[in-house]
N, C-alpha and C. Protein backbone atom coordinates (compact mmCIF):
# COMPACT_ATOMS: atom_id res chain seq x y z
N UNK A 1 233.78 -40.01 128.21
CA UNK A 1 232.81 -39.50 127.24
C UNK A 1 233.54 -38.98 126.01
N UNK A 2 232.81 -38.10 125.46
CA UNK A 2 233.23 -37.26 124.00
C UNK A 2 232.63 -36.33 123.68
N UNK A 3 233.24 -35.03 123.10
CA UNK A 3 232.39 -34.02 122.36
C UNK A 3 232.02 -34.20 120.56
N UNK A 4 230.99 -33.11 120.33
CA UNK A 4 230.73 -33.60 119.41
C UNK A 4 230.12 -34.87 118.52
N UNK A 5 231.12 -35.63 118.74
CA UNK A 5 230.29 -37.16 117.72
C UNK A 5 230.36 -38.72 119.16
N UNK A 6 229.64 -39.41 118.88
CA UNK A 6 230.03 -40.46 119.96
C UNK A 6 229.26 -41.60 118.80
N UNK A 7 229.12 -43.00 119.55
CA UNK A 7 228.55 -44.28 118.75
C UNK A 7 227.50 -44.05 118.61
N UNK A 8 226.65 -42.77 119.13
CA UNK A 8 224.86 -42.53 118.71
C UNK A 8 225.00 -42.08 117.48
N UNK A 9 226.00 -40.57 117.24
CA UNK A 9 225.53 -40.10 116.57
C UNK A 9 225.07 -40.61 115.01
N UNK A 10 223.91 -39.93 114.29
CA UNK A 10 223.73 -40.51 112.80
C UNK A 10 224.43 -39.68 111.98
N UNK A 11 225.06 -39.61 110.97
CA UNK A 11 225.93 -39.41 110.62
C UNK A 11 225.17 -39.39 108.81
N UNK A 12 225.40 -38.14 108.18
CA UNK A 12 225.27 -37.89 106.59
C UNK A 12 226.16 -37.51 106.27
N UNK A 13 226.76 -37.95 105.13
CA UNK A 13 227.86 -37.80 103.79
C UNK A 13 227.31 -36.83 102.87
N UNK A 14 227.44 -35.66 102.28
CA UNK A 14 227.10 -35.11 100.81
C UNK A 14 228.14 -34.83 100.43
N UNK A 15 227.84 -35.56 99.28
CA UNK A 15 229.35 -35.37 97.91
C UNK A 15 229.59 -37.11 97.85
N UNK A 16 228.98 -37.92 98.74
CA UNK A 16 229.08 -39.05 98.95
C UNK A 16 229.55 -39.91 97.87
N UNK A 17 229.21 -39.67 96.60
CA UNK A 17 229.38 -40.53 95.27
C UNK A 17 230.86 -40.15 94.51
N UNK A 18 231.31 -39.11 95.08
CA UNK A 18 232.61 -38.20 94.42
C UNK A 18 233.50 -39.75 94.86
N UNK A 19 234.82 -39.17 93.99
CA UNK A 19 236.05 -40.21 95.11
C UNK A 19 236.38 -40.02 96.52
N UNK A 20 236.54 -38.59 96.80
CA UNK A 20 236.84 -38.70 98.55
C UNK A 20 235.86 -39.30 99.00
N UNK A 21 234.14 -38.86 99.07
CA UNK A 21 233.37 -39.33 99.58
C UNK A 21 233.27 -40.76 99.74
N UNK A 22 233.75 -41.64 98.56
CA UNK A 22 233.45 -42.93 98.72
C UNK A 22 234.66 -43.86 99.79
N UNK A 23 235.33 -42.82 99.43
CA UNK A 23 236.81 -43.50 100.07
C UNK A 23 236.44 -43.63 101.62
N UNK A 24 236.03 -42.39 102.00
CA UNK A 24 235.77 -41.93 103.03
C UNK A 24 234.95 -42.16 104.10
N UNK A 25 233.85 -42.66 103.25
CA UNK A 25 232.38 -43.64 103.39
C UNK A 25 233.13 -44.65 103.88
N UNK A 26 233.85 -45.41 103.42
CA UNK A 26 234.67 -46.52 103.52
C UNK A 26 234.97 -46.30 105.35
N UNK A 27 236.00 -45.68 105.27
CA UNK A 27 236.85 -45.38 106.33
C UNK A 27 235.63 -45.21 107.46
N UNK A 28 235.30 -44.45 107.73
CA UNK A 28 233.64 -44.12 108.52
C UNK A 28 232.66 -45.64 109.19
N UNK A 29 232.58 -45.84 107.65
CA UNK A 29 231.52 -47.02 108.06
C UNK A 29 232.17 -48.25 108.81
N UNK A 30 233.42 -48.57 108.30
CA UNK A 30 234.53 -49.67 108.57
C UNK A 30 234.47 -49.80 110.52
N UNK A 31 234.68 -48.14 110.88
CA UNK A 31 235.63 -47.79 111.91
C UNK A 31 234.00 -47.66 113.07
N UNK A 32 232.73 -47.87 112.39
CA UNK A 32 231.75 -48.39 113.03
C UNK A 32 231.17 -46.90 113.75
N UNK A 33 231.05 -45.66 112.78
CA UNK A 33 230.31 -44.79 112.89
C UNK A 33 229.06 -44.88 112.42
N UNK A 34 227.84 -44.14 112.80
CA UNK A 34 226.31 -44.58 112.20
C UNK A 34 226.17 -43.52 110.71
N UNK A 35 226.88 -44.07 109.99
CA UNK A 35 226.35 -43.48 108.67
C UNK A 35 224.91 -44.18 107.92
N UNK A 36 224.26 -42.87 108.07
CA UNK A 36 223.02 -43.31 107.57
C UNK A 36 222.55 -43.07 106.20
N UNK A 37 222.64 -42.08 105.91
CA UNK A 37 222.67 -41.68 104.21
C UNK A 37 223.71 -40.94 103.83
N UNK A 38 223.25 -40.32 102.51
CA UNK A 38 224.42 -40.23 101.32
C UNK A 38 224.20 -39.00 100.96
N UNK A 39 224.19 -37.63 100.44
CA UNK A 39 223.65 -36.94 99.48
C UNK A 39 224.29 -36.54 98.46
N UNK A 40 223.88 -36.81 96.73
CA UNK A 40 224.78 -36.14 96.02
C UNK A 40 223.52 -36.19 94.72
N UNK A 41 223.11 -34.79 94.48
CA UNK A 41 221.92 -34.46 93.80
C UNK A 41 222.15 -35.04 92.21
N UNK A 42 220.94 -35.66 91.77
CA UNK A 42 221.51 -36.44 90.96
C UNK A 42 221.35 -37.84 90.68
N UNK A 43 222.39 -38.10 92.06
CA UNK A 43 222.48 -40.01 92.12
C UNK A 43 221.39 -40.75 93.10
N UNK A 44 220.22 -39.93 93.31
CA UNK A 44 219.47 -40.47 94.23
C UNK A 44 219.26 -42.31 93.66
N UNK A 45 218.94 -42.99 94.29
CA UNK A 45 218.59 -44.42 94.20
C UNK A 45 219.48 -44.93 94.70
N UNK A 46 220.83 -44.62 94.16
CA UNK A 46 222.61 -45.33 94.60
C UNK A 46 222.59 -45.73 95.67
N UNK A 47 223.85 -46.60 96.12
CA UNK A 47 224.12 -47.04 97.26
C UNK A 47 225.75 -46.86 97.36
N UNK A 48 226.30 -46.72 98.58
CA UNK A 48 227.47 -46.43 98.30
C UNK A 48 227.73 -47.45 99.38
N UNK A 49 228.68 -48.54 99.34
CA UNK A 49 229.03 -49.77 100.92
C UNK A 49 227.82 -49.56 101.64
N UNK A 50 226.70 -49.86 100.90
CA UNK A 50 225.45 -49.97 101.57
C UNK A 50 224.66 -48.94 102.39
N UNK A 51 225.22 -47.87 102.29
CA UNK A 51 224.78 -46.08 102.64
C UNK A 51 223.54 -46.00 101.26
N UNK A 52 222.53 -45.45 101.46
CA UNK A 52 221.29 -44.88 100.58
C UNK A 52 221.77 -43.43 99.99
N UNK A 53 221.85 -43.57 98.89
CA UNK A 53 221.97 -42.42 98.64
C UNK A 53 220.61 -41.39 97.89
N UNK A 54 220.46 -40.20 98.53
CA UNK A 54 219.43 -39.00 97.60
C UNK A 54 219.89 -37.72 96.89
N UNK A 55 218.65 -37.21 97.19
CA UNK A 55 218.78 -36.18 96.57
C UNK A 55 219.46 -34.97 96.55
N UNK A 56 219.03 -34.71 97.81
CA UNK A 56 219.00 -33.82 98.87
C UNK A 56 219.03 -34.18 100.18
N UNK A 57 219.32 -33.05 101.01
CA UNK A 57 219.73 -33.14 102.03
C UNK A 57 217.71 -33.72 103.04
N UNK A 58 217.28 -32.66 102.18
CA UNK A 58 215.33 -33.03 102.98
C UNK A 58 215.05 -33.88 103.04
N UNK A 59 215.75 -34.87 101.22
CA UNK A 59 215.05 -35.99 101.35
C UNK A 59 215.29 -37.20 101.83
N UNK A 60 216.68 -36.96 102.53
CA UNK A 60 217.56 -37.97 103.37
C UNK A 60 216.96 -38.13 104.71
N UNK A 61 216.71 -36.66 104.99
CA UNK A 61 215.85 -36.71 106.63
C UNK A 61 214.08 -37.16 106.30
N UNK A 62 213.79 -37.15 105.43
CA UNK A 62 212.17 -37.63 105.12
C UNK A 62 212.20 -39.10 105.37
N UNK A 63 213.32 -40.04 105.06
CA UNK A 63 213.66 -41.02 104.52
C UNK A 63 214.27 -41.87 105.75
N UNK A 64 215.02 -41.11 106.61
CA UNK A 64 215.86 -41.55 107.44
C UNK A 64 216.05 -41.10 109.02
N UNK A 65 215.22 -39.90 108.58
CA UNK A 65 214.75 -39.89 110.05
C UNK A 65 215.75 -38.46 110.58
N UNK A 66 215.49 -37.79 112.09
CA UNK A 66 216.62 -36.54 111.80
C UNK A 66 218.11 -37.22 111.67
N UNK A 67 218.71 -36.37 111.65
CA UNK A 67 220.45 -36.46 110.97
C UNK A 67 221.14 -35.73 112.09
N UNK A 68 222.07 -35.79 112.76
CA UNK A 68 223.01 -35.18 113.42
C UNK A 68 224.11 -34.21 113.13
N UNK A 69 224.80 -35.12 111.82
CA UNK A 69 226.04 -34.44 111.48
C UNK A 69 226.00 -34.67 110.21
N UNK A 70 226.63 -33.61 109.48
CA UNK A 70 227.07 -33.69 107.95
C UNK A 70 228.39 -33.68 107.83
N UNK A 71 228.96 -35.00 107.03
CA UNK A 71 230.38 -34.40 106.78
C UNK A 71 230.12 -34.39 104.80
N UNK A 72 231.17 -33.15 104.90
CA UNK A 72 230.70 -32.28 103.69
C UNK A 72 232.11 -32.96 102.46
N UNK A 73 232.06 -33.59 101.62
CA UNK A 73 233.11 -33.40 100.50
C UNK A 73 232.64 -33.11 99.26
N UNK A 74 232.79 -31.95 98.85
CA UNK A 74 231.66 -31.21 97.93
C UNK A 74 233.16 -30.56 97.53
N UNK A 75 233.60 -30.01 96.09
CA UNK A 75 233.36 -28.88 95.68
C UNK A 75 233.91 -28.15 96.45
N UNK A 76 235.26 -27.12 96.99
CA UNK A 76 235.01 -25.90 97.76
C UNK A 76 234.10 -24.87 97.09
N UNK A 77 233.74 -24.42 96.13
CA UNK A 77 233.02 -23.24 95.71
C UNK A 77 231.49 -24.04 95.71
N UNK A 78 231.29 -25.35 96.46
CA UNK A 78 229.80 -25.71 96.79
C UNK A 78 229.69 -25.96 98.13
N UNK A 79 230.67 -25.88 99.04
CA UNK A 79 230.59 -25.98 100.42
C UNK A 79 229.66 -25.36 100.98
N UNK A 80 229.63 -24.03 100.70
CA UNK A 80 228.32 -22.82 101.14
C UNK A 80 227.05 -23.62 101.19
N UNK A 81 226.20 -23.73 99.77
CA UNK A 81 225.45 -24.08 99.47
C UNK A 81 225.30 -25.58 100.12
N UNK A 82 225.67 -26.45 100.03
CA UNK A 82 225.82 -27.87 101.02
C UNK A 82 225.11 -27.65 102.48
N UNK A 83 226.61 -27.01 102.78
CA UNK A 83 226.25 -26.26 104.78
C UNK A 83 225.03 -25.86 104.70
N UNK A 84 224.69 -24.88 103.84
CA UNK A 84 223.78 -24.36 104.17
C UNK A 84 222.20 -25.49 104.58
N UNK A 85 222.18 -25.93 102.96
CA UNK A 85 221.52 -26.78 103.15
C UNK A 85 221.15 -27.97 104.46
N UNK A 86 222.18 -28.44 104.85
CA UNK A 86 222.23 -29.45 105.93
C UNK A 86 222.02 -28.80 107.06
N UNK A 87 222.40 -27.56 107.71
CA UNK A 87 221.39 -27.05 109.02
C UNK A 87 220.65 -26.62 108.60
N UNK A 88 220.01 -26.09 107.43
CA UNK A 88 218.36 -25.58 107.25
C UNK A 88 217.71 -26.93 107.65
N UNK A 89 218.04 -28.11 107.45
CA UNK A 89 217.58 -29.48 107.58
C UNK A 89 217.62 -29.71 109.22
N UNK A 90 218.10 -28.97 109.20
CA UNK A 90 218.83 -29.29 111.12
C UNK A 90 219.58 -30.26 111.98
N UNK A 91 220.83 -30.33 110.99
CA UNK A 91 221.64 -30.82 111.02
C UNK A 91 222.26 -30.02 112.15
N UNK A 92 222.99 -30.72 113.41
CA UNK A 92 223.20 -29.67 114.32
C UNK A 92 225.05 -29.60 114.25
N UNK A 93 225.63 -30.48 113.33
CA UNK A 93 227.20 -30.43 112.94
C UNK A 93 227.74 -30.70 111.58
N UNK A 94 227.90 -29.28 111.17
CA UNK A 94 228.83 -29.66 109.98
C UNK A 94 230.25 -29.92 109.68
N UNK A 95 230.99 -31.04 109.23
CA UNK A 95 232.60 -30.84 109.07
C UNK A 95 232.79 -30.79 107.67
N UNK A 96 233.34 -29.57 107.32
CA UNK A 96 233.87 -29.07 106.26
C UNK A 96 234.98 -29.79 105.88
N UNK A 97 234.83 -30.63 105.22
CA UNK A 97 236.78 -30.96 104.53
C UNK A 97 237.35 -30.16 103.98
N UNK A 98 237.04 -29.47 102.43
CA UNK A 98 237.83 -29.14 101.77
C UNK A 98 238.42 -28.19 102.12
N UNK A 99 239.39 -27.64 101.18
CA UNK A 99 240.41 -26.55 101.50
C UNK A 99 240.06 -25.30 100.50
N UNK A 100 240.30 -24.31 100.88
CA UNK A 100 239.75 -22.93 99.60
C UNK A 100 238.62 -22.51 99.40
N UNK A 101 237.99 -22.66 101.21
CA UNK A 101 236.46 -22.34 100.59
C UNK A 101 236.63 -20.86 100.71
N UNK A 102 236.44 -20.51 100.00
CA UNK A 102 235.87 -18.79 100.27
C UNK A 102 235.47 -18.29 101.21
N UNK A 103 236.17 -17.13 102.13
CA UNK A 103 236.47 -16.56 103.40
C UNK A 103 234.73 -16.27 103.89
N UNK A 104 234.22 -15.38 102.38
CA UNK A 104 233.00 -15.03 102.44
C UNK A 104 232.11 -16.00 102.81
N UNK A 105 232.22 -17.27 102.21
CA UNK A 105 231.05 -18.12 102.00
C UNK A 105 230.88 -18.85 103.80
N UNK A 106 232.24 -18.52 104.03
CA UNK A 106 232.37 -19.79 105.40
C UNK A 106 232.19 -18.07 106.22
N UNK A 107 232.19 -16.78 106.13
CA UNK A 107 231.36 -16.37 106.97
C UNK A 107 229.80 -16.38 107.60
N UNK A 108 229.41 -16.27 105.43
CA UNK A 108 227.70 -17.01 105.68
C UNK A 108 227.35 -18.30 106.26
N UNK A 109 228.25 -19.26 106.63
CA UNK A 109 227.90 -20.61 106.90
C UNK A 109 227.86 -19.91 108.55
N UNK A 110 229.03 -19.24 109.33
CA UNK A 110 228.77 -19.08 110.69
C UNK A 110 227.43 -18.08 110.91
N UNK A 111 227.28 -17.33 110.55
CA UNK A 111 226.14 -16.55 110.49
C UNK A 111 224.61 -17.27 110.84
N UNK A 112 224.69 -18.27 109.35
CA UNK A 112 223.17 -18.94 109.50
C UNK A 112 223.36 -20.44 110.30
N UNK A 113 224.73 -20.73 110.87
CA UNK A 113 224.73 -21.95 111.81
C UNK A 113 224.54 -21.09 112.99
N UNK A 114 225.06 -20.23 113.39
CA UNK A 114 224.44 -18.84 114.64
C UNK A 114 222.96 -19.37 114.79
N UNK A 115 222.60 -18.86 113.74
CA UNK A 115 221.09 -18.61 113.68
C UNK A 115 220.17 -20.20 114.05
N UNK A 116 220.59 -21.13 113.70
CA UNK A 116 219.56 -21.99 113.75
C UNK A 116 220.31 -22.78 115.19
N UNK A 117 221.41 -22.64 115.63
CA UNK A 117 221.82 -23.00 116.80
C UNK A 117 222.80 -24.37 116.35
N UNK A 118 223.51 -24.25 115.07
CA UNK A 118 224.11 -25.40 115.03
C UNK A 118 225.94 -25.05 114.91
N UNK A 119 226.56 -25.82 115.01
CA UNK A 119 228.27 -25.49 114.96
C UNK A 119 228.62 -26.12 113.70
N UNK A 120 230.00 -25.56 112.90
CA UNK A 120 230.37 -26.67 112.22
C UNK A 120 232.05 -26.49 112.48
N UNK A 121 232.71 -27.77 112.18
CA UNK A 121 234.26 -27.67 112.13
C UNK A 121 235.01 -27.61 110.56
N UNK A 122 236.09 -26.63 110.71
CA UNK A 122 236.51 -27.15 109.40
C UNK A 122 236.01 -25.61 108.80
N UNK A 123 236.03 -24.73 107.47
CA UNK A 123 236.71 -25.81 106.58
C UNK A 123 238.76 -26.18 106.60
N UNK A 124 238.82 -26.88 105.56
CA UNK A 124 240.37 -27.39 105.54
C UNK A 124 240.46 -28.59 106.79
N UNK A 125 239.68 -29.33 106.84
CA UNK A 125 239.94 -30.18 108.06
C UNK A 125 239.90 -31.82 107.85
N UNK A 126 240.76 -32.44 108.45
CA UNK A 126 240.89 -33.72 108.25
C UNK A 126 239.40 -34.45 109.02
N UNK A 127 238.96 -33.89 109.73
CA UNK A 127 237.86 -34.57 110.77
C UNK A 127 237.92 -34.41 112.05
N UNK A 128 237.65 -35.25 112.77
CA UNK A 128 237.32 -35.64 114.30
C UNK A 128 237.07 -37.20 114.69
N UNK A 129 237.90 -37.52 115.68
CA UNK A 129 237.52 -39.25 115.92
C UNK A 129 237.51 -39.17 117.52
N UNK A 130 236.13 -39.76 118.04
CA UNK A 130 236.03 -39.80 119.15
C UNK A 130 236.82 -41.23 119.42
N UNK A 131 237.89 -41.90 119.95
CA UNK A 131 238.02 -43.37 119.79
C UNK A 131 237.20 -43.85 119.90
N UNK A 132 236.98 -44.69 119.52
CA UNK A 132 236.01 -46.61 119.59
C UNK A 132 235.01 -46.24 119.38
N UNK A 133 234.84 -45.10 119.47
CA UNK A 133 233.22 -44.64 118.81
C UNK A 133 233.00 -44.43 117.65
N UNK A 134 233.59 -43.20 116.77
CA UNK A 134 233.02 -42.80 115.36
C UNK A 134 234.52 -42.11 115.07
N UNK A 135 234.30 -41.55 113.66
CA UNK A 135 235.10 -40.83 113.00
C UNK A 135 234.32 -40.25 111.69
N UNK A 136 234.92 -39.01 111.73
CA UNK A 136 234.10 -37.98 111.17
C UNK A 136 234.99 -37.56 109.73
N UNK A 137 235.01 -38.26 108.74
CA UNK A 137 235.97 -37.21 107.83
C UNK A 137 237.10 -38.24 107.26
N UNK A 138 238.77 -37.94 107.07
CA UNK A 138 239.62 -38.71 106.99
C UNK A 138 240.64 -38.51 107.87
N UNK A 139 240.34 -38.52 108.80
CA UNK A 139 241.34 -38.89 110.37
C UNK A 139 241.71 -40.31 110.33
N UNK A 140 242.97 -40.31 110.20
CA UNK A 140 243.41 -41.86 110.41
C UNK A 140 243.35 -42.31 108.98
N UNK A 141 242.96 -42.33 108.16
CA UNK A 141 243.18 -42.62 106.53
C UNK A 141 242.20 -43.91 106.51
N UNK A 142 242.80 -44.70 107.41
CA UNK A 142 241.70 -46.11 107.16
C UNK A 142 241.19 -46.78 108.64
N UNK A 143 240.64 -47.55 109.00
CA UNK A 143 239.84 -47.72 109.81
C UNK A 143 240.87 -48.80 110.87
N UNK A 144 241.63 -49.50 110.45
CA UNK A 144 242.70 -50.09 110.72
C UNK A 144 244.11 -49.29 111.36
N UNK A 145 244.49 -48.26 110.79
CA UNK A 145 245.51 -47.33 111.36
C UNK A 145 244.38 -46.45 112.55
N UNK A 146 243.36 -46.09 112.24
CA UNK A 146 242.70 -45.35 113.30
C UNK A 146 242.19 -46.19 114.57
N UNK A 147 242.37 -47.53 114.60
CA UNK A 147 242.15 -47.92 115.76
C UNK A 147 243.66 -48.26 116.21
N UNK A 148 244.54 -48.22 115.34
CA UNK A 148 245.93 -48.28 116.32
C UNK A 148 246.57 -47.15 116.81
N UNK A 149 246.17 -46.07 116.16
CA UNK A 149 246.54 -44.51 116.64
C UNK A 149 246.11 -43.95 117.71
N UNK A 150 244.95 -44.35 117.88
CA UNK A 150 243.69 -43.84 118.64
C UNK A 150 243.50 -44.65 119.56
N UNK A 151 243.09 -44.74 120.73
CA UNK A 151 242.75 -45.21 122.05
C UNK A 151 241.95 -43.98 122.64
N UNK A 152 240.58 -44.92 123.48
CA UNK A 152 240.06 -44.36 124.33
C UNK A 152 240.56 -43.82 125.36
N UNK A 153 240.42 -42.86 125.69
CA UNK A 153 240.93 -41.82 127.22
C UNK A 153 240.67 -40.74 127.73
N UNK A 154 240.70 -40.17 128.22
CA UNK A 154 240.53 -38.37 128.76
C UNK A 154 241.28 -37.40 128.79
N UNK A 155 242.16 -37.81 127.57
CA UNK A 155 242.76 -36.48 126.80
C UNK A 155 241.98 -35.90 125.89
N UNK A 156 241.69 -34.69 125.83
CA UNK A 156 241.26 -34.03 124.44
C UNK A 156 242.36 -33.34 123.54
N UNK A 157 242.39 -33.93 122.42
CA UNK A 157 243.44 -33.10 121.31
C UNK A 157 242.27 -32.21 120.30
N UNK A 158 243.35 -30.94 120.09
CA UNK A 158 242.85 -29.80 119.28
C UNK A 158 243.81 -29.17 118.99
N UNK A 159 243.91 -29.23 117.71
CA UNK A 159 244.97 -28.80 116.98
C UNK A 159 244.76 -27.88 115.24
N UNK A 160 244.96 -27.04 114.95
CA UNK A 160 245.28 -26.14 113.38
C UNK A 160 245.68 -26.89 112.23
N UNK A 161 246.56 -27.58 112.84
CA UNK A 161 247.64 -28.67 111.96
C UNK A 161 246.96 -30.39 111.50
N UNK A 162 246.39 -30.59 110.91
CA UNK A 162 246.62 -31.65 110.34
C UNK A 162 247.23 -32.83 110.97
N UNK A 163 248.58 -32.77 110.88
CA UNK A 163 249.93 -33.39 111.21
C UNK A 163 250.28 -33.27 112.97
N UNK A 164 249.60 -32.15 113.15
CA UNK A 164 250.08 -32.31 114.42
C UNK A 164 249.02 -33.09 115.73
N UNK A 165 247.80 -32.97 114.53
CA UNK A 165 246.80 -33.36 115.25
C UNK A 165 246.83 -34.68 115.63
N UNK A 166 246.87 -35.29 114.64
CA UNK A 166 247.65 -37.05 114.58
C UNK A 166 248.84 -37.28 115.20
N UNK A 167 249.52 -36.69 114.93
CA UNK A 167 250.93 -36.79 115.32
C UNK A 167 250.87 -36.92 116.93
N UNK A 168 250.48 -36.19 117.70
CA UNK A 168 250.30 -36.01 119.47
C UNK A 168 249.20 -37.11 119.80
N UNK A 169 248.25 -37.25 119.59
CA UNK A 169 247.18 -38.19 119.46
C UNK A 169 247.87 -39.62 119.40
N UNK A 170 248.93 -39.89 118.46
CA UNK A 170 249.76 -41.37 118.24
C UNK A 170 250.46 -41.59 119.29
N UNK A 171 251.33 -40.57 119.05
CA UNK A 171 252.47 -40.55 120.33
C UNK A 171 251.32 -40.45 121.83
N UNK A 172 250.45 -40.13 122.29
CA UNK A 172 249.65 -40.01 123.46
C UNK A 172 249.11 -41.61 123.51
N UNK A 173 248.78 -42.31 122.53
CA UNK A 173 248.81 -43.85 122.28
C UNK A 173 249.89 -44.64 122.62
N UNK A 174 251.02 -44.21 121.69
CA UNK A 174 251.99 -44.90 122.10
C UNK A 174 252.46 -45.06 123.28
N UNK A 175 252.57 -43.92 124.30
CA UNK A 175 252.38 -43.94 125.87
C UNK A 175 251.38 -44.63 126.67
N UNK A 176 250.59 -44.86 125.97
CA UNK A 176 249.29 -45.53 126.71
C UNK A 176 248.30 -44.60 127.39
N UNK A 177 248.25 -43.47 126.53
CA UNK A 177 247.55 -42.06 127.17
C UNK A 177 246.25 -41.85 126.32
N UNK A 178 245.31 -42.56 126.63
CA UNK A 178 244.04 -42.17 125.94
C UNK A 178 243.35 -41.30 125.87
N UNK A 179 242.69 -41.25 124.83
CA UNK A 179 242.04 -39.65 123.54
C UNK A 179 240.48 -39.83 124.41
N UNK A 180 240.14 -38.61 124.47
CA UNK A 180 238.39 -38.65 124.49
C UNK A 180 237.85 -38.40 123.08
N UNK A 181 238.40 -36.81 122.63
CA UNK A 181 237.97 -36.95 121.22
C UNK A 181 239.15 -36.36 120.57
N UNK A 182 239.61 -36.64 119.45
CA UNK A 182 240.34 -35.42 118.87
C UNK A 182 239.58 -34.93 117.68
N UNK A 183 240.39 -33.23 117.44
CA UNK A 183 239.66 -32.41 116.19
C UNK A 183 240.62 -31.71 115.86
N UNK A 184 240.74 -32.20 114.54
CA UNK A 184 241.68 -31.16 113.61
C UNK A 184 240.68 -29.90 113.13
N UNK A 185 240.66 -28.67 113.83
CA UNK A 185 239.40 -27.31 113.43
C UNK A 185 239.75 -27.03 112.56
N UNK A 186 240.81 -26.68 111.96
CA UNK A 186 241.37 -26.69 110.35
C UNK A 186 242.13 -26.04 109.91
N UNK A 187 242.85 -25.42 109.27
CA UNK A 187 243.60 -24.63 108.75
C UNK A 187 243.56 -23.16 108.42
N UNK A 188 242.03 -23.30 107.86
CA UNK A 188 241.99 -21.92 106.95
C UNK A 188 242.20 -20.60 108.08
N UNK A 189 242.42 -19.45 107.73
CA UNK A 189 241.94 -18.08 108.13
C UNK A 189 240.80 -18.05 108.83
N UNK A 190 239.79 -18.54 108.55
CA UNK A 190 238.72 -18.80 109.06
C UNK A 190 237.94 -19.91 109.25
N UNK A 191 237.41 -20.24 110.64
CA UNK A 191 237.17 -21.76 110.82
C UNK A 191 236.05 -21.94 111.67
N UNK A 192 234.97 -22.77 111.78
CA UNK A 192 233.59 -22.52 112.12
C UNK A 192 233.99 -22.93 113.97
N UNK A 193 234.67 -23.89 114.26
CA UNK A 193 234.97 -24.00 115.68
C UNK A 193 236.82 -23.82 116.29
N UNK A 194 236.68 -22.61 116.71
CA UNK A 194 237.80 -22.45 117.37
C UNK A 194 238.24 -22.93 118.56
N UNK A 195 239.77 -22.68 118.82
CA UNK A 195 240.29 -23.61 120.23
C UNK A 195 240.07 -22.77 121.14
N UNK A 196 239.32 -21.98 121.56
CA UNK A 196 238.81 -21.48 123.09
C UNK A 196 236.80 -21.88 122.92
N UNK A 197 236.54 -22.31 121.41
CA UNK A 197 235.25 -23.22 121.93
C UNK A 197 235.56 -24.40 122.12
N UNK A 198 236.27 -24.88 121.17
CA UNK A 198 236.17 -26.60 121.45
C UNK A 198 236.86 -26.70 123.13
N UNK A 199 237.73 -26.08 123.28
CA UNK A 199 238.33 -26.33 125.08
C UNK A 199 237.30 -26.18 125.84
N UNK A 200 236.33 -25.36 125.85
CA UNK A 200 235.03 -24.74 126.24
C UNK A 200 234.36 -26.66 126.66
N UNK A 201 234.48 -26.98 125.35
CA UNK A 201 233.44 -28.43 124.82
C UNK A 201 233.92 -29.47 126.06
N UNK A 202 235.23 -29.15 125.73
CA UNK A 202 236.06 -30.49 126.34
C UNK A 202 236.11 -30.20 128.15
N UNK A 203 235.95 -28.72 128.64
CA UNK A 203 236.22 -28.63 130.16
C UNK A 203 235.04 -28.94 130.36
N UNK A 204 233.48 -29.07 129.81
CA UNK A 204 232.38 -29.45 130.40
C UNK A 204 232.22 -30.75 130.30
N UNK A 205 233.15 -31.37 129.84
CA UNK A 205 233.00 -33.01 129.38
C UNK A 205 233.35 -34.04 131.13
N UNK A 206 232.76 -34.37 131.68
CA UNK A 206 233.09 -34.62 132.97
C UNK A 206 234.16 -36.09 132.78
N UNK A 207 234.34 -36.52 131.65
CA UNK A 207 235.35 -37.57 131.32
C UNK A 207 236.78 -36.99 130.55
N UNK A 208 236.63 -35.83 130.37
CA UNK A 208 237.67 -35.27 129.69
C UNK A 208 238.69 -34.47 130.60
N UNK A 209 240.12 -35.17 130.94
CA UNK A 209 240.49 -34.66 132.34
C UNK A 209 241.61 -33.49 131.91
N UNK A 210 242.31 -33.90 130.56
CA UNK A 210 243.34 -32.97 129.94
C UNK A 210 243.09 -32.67 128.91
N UNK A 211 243.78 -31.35 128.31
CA UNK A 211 243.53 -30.96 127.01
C UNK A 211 245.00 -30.79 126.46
């Protein structure tokens, strides 16, 4: 199995039209995650590698039906406002990419994800890639290195580091030791899923045998 994201989940982009977003879109859609829409207020009509893009976050779910996960490349001083937006929508996972969001703002994001019952990872985070299923973010850079890094298995990786997150995950490949999911939670001071929840995630996972 997998925590977090698997081949169901539907999957929203906001910031989608920026350069990371598109790049990123790329990488995502390639690697055969369900990206369903786009949000970047503004460019509603757009299409990004065939993703719809709106307005808003409401009018993506009016349009497309509920949403699962947001991955966020916005702006750090718009991350708040984004998050926020996407679980008021009820979005039940946010992954924060950027780096420098404001200690404050990513307290209000845990606060009102508390409240409506949703988690998010990140901020400062490369993503999450369940193998052969999805990828959340820029784990693996392109869709091609992430299926040679990555293999299915019942290891769970969770890691602070970036570098190290990949790094153990490859080498656990290169052995022939397959991933259930990995998650880079992120860097900052403060981070919406920590490593005594996500281990939490991964010991109830009845396919997930190591961490």
């Amino acid at each position: 199995m997998s925590i977090l994201v698997n081949e169901n989940s539907k999957v929203l982009i906001q910031g989608i039209t920026g350069r990371e977003g598109m790049v990123r879109t790329r990488l995502m859609k390639d690697y055969g995650t369900r990206v369903m829409a786009g949000v970047t207020p503004g460019k509603g009509g757009q299409e990004v590698y065939g993703v719809p893009v709106y307005d808003s976050v409401k009018q993506a779910f009016e349009e497309c039906g509920e949403l699962d996960i947001s991955v966020i490349f916005v702006p750090a001083f718009l991350v708040k406002d984004a998050a926020l937006e996407a679980i008021d929508a009820g979005v039940k996972l946010a992954v924060l990419i950027p780096d420098r969001v404001p200690i404050h703002d990513v307290l209000e994001i845990a606060r009102f994800a508390k409240q409506k019952g949703a988690r998010f990872v990140g901020p400062n985070t490369l993503g999450l890639v369940s193998p052969g299923k999805a990828v959340l973010g820029m784990i693996g850079g392109r869709a091609e290195s992430a299926r040679e890094w990555f293999i299915p298995g019942s290891i769970g990786v969770s890691s602070r580091s970036g570098g190290m997150t990949s790094a153990i995950s490859y080498y656990l490949t290169k052995a022939g030791l397959g991933q259930s999911t990995i998650i880079h939670v992120g860097g900052d001071a403060v981070v919406g899923s920590s490593h005594p929840e996500v281990l939490s995630l991964f010991e109830k996972d009845e396919e997930t045998e190591l961490m």
